[in-house]
Protein backbone atom coordinates (compact mmCIF):
# COMPACT_ATOMS: atom_id res chain seq x y z
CA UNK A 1 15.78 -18.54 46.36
CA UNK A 2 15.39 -14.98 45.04
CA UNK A 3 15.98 -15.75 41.81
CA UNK A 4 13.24 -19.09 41.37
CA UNK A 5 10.40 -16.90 40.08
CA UNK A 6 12.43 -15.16 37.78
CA UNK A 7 13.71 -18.77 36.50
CA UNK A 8 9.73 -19.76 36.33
CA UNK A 9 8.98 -16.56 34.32
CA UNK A 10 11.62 -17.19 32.16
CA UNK A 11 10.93 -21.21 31.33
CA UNK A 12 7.21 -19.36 30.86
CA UNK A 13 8.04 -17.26 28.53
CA UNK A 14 10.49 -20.00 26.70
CA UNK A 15 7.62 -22.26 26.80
CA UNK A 16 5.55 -19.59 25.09
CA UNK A 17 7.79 -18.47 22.36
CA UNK A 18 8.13 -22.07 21.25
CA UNK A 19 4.58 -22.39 20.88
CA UNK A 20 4.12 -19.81 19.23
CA UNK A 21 6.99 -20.30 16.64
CA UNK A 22 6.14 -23.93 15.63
CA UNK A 23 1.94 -22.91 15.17
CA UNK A 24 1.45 -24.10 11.57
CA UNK A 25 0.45 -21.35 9.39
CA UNK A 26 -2.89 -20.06 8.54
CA UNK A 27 -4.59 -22.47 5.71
CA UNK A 28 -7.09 -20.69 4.06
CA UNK A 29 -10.71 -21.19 2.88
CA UNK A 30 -9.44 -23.54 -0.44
CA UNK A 31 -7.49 -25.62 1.95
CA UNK A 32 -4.51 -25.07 0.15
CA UNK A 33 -1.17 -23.84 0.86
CA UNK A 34 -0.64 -22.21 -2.54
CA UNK A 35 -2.92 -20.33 -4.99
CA UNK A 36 -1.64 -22.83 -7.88
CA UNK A 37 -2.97 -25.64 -5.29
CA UNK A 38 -6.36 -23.61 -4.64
CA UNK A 39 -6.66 -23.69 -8.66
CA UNK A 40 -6.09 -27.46 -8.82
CA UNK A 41 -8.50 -28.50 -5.71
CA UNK A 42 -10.97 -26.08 -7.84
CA UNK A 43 -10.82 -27.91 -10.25
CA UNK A 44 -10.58 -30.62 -9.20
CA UNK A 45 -14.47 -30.27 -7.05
CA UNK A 46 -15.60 -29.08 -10.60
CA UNK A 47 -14.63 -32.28 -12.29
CA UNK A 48 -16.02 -34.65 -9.65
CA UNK A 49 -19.45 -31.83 -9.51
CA UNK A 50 -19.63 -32.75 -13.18
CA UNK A 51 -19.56 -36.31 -12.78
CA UNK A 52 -21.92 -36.51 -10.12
CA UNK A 53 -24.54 -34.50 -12.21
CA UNK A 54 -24.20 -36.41 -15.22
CA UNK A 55 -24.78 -39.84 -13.10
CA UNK A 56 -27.79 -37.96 -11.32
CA UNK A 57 -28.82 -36.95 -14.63
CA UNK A 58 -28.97 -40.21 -16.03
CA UNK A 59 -30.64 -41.80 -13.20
CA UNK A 60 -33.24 -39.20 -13.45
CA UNK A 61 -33.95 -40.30 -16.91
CA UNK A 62 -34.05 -43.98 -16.03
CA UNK A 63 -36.57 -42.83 -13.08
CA UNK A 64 -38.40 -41.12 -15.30
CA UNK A 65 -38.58 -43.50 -18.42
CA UNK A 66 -39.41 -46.52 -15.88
CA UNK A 67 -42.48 -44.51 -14.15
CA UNK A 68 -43.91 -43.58 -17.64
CA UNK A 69 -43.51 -47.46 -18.37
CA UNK A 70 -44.86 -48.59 -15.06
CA UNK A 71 -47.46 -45.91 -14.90
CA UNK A 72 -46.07 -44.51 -11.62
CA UNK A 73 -46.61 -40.64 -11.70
CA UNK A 74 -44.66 -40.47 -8.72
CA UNK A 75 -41.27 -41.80 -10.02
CA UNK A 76 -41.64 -40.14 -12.98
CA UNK A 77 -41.73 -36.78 -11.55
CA UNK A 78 -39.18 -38.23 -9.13
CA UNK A 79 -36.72 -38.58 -12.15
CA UNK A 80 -37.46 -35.07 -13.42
CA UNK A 81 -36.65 -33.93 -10.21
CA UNK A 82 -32.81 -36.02 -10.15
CA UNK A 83 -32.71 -34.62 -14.02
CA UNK A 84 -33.22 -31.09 -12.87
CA UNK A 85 -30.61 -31.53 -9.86
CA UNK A 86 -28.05 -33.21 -12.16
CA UNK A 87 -28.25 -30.24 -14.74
CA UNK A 88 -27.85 -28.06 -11.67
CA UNK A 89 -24.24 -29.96 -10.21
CA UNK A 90 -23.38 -29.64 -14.02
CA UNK A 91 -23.36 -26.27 -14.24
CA UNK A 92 -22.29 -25.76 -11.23
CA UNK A 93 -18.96 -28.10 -11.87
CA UNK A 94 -18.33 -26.02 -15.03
CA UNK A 95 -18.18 -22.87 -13.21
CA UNK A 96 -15.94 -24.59 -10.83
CA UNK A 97 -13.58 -25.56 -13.21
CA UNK A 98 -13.69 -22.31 -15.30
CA UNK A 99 -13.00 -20.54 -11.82
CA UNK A 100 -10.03 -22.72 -11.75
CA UNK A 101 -8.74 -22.07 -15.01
CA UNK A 102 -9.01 -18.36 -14.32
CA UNK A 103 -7.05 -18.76 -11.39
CA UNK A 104 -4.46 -20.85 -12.96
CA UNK A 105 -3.91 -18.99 -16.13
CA UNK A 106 -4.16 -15.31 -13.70
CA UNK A 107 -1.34 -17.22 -12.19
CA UNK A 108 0.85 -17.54 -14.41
């Protein structure tokens, strides 16, 4: 009976070590696992960033074209607005995959 919290102290501190040992790494800001992997997923957001703004790009210009036609002020300046947003996720996609790049060819 002298023994039992010495036995609980020691299934305790068992208990604890496994924990501890089978915590998953720490994944950092990129997600990734790997700094090749944070170049991919990089690029990767820079591709689909440059997609997106060309789409919002175009539909800015179709905005815009149809409000000139219709003689809505309002979706034109609407479309200029999308065009102006789409340039922006353009840019911003190239520096994303340019950032990967860097990574992937510092990598190497």
């Amino acid at each position: 009976m002298k023994n039992l919290p010495w036995l609980f102290a020691a299934l305790g501190l068992g208990v604890a070590a496994y924990a501890i040992a089978k915590t998953p790494g720490p994944q950092y800001a990129t997600g990734s696992d790997t700094l090749e992997g944070a170049a991919r997923d990089t690029s990767q957001w820079g591709s689909k960033a440059r997609v997106r703004g060309a789409g919002g790009k175009f539909v800015g210009k179709m905005k815009e074209g149809f409000g000139r036609a219709t003689g809505n002020p309002d979706l034109a300046d609407e479309g200029v607005a999308d065009q102006i947003a789409g340039s922006l996720k353009n840019a911003a996609g190239q520096v994303a995959e340019a950032a990967g790049q860097t990574i992937h060819e510092l990598n190497r």
